[in-house]
PDB file of N, CA and C in Angstrom:
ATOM      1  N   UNK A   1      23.354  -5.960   2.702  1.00  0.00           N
ATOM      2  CA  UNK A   1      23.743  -5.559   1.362  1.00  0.00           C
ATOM      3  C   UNK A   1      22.473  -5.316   0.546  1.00  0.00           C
ATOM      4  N   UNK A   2      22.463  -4.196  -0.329  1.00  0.00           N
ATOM      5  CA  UNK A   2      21.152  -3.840  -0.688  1.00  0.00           C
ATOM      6  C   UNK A   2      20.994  -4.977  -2.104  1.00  0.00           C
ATOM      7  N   UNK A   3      20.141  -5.095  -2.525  1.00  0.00           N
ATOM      8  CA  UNK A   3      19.091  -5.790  -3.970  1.00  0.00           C
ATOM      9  C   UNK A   3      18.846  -4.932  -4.864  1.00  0.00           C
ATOM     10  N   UNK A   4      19.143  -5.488  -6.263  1.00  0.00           N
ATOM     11  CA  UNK A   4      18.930  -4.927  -7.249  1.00  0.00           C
ATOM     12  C   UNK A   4      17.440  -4.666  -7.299  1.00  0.00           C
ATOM     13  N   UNK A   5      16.695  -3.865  -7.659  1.00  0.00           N
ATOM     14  CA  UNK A   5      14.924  -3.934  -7.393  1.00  0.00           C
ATOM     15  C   UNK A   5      14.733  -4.719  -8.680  1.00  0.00           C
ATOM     16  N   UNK A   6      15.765  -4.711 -10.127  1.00  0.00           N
ATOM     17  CA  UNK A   6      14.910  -5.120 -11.218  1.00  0.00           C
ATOM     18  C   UNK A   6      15.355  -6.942 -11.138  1.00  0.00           C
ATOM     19  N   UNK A   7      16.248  -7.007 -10.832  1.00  0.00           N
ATOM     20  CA  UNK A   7      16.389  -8.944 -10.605  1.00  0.00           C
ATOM     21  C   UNK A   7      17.084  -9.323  -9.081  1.00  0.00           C
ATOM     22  N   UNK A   8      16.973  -8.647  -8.469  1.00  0.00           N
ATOM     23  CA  UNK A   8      16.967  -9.108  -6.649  1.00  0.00           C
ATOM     24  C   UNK A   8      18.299  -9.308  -6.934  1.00  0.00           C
ATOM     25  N   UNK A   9      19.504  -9.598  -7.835  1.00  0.00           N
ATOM     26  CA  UNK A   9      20.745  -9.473  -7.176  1.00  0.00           C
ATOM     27  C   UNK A   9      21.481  -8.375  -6.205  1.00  0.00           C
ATOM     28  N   UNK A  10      22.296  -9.200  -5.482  1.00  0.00           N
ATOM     29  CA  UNK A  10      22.782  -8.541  -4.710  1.00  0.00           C
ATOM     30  C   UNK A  10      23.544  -7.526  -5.130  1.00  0.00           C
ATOM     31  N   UNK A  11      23.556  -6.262  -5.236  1.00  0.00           N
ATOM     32  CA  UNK A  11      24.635  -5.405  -5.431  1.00  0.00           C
ATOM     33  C   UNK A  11      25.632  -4.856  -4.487  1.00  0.00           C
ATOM     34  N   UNK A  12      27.029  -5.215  -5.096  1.00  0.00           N
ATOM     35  CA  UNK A  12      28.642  -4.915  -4.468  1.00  0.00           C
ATOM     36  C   UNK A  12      28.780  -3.860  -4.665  1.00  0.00           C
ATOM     37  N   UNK A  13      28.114  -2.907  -3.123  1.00  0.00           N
ATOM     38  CA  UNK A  13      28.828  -2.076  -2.744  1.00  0.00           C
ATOM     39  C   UNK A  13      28.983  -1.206  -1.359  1.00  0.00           C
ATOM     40  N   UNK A  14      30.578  -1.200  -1.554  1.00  0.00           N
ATOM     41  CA  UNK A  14      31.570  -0.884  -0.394  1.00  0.00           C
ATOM     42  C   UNK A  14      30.719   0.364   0.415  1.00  0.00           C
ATOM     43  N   UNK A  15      30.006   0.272   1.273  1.00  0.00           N
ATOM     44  CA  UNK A  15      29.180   1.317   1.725  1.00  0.00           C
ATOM     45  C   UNK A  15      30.160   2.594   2.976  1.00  0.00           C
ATOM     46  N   UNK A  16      31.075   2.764   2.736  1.00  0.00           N
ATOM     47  CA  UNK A  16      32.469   3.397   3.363  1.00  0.00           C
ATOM     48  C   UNK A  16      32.957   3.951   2.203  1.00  0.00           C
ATOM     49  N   UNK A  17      32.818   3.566   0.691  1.00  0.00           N
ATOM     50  CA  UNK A  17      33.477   4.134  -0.381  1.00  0.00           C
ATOM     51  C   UNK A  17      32.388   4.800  -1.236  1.00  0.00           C
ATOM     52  N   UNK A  18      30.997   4.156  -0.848  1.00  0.00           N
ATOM     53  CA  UNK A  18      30.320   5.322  -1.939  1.00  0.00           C
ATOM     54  C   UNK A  18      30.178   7.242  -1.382  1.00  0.00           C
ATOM     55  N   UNK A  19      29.575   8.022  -1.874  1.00  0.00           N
ATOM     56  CA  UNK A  19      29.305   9.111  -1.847  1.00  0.00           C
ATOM     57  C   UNK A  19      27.936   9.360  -2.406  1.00  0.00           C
ATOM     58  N   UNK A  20      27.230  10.340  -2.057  1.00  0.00           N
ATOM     59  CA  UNK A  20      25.984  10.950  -2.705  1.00  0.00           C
ATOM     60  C   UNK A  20      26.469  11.294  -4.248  1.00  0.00           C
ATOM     61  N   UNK A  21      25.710  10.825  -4.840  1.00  0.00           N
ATOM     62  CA  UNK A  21      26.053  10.961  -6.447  1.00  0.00           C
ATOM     63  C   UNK A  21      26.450   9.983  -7.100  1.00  0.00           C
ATOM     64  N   UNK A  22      27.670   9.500  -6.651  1.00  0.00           N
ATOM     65  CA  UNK A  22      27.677   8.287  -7.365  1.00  0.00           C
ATOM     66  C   UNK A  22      27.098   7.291  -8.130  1.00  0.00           C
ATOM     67  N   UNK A  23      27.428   6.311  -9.115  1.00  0.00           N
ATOM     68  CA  UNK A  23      26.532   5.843  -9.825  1.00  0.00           C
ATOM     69  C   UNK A  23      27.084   4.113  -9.866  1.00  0.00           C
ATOM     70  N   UNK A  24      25.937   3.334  -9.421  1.00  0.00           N
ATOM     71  CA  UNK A  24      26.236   2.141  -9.167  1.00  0.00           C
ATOM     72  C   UNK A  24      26.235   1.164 -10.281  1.00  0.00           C
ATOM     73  N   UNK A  25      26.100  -0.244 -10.392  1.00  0.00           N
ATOM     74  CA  UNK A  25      25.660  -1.046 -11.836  1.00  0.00           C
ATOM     75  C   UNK A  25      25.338  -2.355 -11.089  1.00  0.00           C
ATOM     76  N   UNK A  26      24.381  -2.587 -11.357  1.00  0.00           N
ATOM     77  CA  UNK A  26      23.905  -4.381 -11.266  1.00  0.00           C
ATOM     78  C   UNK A  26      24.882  -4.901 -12.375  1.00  0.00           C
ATOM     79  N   UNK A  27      25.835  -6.016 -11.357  1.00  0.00           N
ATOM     80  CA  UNK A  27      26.782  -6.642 -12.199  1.00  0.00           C
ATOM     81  C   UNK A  27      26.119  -7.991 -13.190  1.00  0.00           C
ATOM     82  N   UNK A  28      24.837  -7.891 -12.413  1.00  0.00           N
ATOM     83  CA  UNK A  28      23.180  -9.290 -12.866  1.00  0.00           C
ATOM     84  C   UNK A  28      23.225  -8.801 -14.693  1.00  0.00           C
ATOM     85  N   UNK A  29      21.954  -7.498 -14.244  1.00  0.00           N
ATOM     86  CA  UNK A  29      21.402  -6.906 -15.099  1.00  0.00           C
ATOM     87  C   UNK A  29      22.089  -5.983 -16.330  1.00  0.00           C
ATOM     88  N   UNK A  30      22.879  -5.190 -15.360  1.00  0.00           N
ATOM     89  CA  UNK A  30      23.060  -3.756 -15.788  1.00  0.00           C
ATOM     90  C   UNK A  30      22.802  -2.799 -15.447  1.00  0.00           C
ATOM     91  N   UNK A  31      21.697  -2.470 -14.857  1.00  0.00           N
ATOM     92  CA  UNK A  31      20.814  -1.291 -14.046  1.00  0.00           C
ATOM     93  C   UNK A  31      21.724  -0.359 -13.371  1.00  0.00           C
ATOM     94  N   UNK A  32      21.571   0.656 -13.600  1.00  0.00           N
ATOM     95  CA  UNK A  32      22.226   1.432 -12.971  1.00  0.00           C
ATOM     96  C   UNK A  32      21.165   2.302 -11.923  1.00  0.00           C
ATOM     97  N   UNK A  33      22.239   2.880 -10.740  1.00  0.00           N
ATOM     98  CA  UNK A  33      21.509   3.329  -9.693  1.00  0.00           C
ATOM     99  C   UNK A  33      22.503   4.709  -9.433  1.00  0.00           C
ATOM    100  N   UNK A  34      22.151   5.432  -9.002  1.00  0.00           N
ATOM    101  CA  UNK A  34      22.865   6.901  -8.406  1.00  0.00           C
ATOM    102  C   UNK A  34      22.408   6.903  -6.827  1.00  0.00           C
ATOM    103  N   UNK A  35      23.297   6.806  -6.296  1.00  0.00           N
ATOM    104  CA  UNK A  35      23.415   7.183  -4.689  1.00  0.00           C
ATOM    105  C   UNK A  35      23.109   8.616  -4.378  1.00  0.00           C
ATOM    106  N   UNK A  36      21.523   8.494  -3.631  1.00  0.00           N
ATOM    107  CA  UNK A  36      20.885   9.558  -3.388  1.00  0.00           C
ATOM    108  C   UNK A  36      20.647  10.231  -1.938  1.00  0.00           C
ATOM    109  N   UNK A  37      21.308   8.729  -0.940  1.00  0.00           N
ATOM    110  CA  UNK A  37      21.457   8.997   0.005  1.00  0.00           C
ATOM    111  C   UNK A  37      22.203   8.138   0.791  1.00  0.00           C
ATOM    112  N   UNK A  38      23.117   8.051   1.698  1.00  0.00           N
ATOM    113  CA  UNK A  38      24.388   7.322   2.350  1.00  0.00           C
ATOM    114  C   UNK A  38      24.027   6.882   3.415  1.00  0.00           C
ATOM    115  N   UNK A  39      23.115   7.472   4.491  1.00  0.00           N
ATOM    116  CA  UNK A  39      22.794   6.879   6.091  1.00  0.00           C
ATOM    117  C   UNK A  39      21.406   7.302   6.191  1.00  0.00           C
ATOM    118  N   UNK A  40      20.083   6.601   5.572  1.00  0.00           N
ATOM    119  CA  UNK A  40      20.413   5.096   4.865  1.00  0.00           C
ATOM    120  C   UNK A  40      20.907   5.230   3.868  1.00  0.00           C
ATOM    121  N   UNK A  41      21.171   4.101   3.208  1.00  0.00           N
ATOM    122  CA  UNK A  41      21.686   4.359   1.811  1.00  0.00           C
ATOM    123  C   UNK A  41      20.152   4.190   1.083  1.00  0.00           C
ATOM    124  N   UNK A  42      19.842   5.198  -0.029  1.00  0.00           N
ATOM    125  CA  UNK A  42      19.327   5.415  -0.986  1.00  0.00           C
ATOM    126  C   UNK A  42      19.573   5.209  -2.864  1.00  0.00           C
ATOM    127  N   UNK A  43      18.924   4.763  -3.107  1.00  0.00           N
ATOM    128  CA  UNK A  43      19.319   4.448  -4.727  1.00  0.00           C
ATOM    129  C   UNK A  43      18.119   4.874  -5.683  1.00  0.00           C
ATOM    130  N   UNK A  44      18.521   5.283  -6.603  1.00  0.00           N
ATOM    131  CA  UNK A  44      17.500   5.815  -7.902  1.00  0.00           C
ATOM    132  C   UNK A  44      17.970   5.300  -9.035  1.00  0.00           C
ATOM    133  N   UNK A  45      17.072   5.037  -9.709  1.00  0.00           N
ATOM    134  CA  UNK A  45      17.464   4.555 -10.763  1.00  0.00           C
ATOM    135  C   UNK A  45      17.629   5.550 -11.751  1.00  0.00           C
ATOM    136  N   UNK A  46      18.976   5.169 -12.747  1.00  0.00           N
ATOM    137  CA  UNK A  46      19.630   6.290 -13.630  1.00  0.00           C
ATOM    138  C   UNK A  46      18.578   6.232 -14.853  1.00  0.00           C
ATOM    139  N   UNK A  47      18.268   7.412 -14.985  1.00  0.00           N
ATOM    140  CA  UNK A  47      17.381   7.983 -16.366  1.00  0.00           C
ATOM    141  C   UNK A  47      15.390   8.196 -15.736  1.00  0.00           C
ATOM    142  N   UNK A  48      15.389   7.274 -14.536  1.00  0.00           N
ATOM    143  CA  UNK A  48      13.540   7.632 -14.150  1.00  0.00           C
ATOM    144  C   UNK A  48      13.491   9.137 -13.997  1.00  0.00           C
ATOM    145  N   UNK A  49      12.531   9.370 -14.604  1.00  0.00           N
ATOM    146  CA  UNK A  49      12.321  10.181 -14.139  1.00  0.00           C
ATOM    147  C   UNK A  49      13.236  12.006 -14.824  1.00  0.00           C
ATOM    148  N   UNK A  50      14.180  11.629 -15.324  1.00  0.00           N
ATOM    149  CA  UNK A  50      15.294  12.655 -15.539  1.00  0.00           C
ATOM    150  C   UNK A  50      14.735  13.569 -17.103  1.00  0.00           C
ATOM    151  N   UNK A  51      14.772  14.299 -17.496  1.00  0.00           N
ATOM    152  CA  UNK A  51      14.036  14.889 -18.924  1.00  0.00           C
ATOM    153  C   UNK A  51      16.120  15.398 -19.091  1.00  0.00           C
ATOM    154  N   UNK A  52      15.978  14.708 -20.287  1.00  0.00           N
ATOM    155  CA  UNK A  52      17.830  15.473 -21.197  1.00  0.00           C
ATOM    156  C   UNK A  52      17.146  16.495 -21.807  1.00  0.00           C
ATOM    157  N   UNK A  53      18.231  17.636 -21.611  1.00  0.00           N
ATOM    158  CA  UNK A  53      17.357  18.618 -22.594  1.00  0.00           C
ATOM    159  C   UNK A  53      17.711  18.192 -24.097  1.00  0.00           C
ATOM    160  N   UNK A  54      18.673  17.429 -24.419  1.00  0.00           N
ATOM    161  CA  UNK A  54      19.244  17.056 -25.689  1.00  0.00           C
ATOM    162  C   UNK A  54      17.897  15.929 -26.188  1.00  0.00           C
ATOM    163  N   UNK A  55      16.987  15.577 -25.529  1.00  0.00           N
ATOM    164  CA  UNK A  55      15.774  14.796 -25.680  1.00  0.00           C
ATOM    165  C   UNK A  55      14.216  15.450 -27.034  1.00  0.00           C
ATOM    166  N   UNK A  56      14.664  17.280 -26.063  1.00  0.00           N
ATOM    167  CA  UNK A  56      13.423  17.687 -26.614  1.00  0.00           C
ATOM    168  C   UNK A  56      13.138  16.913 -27.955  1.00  0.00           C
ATOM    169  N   UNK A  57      11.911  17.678 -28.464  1.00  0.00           N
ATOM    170  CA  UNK A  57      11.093  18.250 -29.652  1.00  0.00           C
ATOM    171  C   UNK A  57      12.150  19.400 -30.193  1.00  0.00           C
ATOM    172  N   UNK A  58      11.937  19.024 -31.852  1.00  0.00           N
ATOM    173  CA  UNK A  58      12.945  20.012 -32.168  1.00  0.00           C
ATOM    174  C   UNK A  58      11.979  21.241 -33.121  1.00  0.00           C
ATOM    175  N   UNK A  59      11.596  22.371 -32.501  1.00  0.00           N
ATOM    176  CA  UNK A  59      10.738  23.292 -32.860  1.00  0.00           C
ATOM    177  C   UNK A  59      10.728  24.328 -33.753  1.00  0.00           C
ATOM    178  N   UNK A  60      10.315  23.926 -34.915  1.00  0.00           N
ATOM    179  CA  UNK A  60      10.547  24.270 -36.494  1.00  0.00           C
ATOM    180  C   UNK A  60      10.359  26.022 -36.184  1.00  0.00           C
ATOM    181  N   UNK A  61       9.304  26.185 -35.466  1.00  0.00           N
ATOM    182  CA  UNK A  61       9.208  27.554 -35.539  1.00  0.00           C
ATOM    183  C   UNK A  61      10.151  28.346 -34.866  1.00  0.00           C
ATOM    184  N   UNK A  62      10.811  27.804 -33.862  1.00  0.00           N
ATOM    185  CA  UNK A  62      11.613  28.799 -33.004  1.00  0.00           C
ATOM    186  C   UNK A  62      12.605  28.730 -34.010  1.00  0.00           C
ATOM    187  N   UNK A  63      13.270  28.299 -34.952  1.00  0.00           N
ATOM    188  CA  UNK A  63      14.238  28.308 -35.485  1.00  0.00           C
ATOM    189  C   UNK A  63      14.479  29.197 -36.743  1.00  0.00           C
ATOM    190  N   UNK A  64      13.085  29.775 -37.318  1.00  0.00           N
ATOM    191  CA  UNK A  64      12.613  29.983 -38.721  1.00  0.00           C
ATOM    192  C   UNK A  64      12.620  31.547 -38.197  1.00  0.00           C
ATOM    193  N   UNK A  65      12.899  32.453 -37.369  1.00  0.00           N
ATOM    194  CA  UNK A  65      12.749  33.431 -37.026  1.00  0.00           C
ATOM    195  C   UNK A  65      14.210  34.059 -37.440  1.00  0.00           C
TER     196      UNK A  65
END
């Protein structure tokens, strides 16, 4: 059973019921993980790494045109 990486709990899950994509939760922490890969199983953590475009800089000039 795989480990949470941020507090080593164990995380519950049914490895027959996940899918690529999916999105897991440390029932410990909270942490969430997205299933990135099934055989092995792979996990990422939700938001590393990811840019929202709803995040940007909001750019006075492109707008003033």
């Amino acid at each position: 059973m795989p480990s949470c990486p941020e507090c080593e709990n164990n995380l519950d899950i049914e490895m027959d019921e996940v899918e690529e994509g999916d999105v897991v939760a440390c029932d410990e922490c909270g942490s969430e993980y997205e299933v990135v890969g099934v055989e092995p199983l792979e996990l990422t953590r939700v938001g590393d790494g990811v840019i929202d475009d709803d995040d940007e800089p909001f750019d006075e000039e492109e707008e003033e045109e």
